[in-house]
Every structure is written in structure tokens, then in C-alpha cells.
C-alpha atoms as a PDB file:
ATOM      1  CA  UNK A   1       0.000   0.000   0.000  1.00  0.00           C
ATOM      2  CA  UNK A   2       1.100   3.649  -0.963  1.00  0.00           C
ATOM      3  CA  UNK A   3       1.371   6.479   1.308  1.00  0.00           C
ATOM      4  CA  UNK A   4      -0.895   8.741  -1.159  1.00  0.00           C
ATOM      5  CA  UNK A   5      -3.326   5.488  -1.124  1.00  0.00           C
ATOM      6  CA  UNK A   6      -4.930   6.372   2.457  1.00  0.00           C
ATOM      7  CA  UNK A   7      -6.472   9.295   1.389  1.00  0.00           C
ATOM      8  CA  UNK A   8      -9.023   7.111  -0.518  1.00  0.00           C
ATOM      9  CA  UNK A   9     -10.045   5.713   2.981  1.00  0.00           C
ATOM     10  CA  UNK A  10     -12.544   7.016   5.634  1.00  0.00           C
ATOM     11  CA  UNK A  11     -11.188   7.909   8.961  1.00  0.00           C
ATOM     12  CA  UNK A  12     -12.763   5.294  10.285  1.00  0.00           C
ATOM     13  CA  UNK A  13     -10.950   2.792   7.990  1.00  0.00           C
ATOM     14  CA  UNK A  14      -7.835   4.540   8.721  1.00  0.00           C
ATOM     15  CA  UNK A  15      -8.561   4.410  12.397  1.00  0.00           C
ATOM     16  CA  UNK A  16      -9.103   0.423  11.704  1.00  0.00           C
ATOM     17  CA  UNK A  17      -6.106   0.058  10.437  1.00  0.00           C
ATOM     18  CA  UNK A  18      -4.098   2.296  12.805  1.00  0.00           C
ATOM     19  CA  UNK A  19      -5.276  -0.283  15.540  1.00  0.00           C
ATOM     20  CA  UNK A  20      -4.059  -2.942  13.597  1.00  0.00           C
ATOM     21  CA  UNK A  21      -0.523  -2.151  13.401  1.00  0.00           C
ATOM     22  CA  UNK A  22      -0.393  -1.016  16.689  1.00  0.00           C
ATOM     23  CA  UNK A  23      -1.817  -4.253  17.761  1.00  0.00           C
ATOM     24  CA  UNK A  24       0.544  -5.828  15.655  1.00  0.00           C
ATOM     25  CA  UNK A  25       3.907  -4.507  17.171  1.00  0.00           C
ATOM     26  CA  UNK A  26       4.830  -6.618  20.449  1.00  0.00           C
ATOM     27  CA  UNK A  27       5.502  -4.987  23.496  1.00  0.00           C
ATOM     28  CA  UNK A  28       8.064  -8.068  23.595  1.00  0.00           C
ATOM     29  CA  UNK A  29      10.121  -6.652  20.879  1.00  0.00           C
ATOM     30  CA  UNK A  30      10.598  -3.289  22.047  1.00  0.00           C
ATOM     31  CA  UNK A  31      13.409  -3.007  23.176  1.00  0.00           C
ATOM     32  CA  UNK A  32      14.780  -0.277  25.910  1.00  0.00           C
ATOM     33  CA  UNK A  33      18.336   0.096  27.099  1.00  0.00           C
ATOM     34  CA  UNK A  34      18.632   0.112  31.243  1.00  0.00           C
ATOM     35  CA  UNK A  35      19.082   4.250  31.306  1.00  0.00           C
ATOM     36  CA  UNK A  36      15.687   4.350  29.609  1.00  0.00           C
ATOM     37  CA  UNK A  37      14.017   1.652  31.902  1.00  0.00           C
ATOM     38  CA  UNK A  38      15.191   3.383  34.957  1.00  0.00           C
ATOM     39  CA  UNK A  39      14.143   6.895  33.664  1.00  0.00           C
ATOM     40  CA  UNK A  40      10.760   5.278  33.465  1.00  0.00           C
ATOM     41  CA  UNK A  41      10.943   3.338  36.629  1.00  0.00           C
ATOM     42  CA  UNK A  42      11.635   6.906  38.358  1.00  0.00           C
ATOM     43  CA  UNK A  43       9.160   8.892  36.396  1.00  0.00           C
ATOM     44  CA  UNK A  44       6.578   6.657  37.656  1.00  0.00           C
ATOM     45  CA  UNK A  45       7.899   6.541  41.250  1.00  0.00           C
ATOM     46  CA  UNK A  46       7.430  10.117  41.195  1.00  0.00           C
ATOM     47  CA  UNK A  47       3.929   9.937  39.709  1.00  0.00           C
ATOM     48  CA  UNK A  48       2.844   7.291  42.361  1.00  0.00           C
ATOM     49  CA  UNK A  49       4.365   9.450  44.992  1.00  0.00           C
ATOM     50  CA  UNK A  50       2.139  12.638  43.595  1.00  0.00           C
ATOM     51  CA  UNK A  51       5.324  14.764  43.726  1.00  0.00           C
ATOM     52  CA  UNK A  52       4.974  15.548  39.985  1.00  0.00           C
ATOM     53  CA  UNK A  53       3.991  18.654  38.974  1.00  0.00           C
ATOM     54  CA  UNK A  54       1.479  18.348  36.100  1.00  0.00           C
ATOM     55  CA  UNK A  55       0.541  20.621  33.864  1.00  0.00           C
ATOM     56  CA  UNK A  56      -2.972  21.384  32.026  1.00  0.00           C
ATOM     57  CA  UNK A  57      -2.860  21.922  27.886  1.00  0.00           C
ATOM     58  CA  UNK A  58      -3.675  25.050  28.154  1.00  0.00           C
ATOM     59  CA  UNK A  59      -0.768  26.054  30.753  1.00  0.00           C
ATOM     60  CA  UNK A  60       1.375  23.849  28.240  1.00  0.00           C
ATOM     61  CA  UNK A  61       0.280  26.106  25.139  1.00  0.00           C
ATOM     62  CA  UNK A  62       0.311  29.704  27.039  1.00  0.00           C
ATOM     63  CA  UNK A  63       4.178  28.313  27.880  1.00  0.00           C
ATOM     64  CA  UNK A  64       5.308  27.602  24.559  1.00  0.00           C
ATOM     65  CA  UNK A  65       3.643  31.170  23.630  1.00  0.00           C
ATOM     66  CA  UNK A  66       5.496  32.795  25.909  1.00  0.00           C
ATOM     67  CA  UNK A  67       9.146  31.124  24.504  1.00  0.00           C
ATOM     68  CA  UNK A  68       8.272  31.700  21.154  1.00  0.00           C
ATOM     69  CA  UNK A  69       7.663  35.602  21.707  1.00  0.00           C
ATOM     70  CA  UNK A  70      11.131  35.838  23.313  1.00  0.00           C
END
């Protein structure tokens, strides 16, 4: 299938088949070297411990407004 193919699909077919080659990648072959497992294993740590600061998408978007007037 071509790229320039898709367009003749609905978003609903593309959607359909979106699914299907995410469902078709295994989480088995993903590979992640230990510096990326422990970032995650931290991130999460800090998310279970609520001592992340989280952001809304609109405090995210008025931020990146703000660096690109600078």
C-alpha cells in the first residue's frame, strides 16, 4: 500500500487500520536500554508518589507562547 493510497479511505478505515498495526507490534520486541528503563521506573515513582507537577494543555500552550515571543 502507498502512502498517497490512504487518502481514498474514511477515517474510520484509517482508524481500523491504525489499531491494527499497533496491535501488531509486540511490546516483547521493544526493546529499551537500562538508562531508559530506569528513567521510566523513576518517572513513575514520582507519579505514584504525587510529587509531579502536572501541567494542564492550556498552561502547556500559554508556555510555549510565551518562549516563542522571546
Amino acid at each position: 500500500m502507498k502512502f498517497k493510497e490512504l487518502s481514498k479511505y474514511s477515517n474510520a478505515e484509517k482508524i481500523l487500520l491504525a489499531e491494527k498495526i499497533w496491535d501488531s507490534v509486540s511490546k516483547k520486541s521493544v526493546e529499551l536500554s537500562s538508562e531508559v528503563k530506569n528513567e521510566l521506573e523513576n518517572r513513575l515513582h514520582i507519579l505514584e508518589e504525587e510529587k509531579a507537577e502536572l501541567y494542564s494543555l492550556e498552561d502547556v500552550k500559554k508556555h510555549i507562547q510565551k518562549l516563542r515571543k522571546k
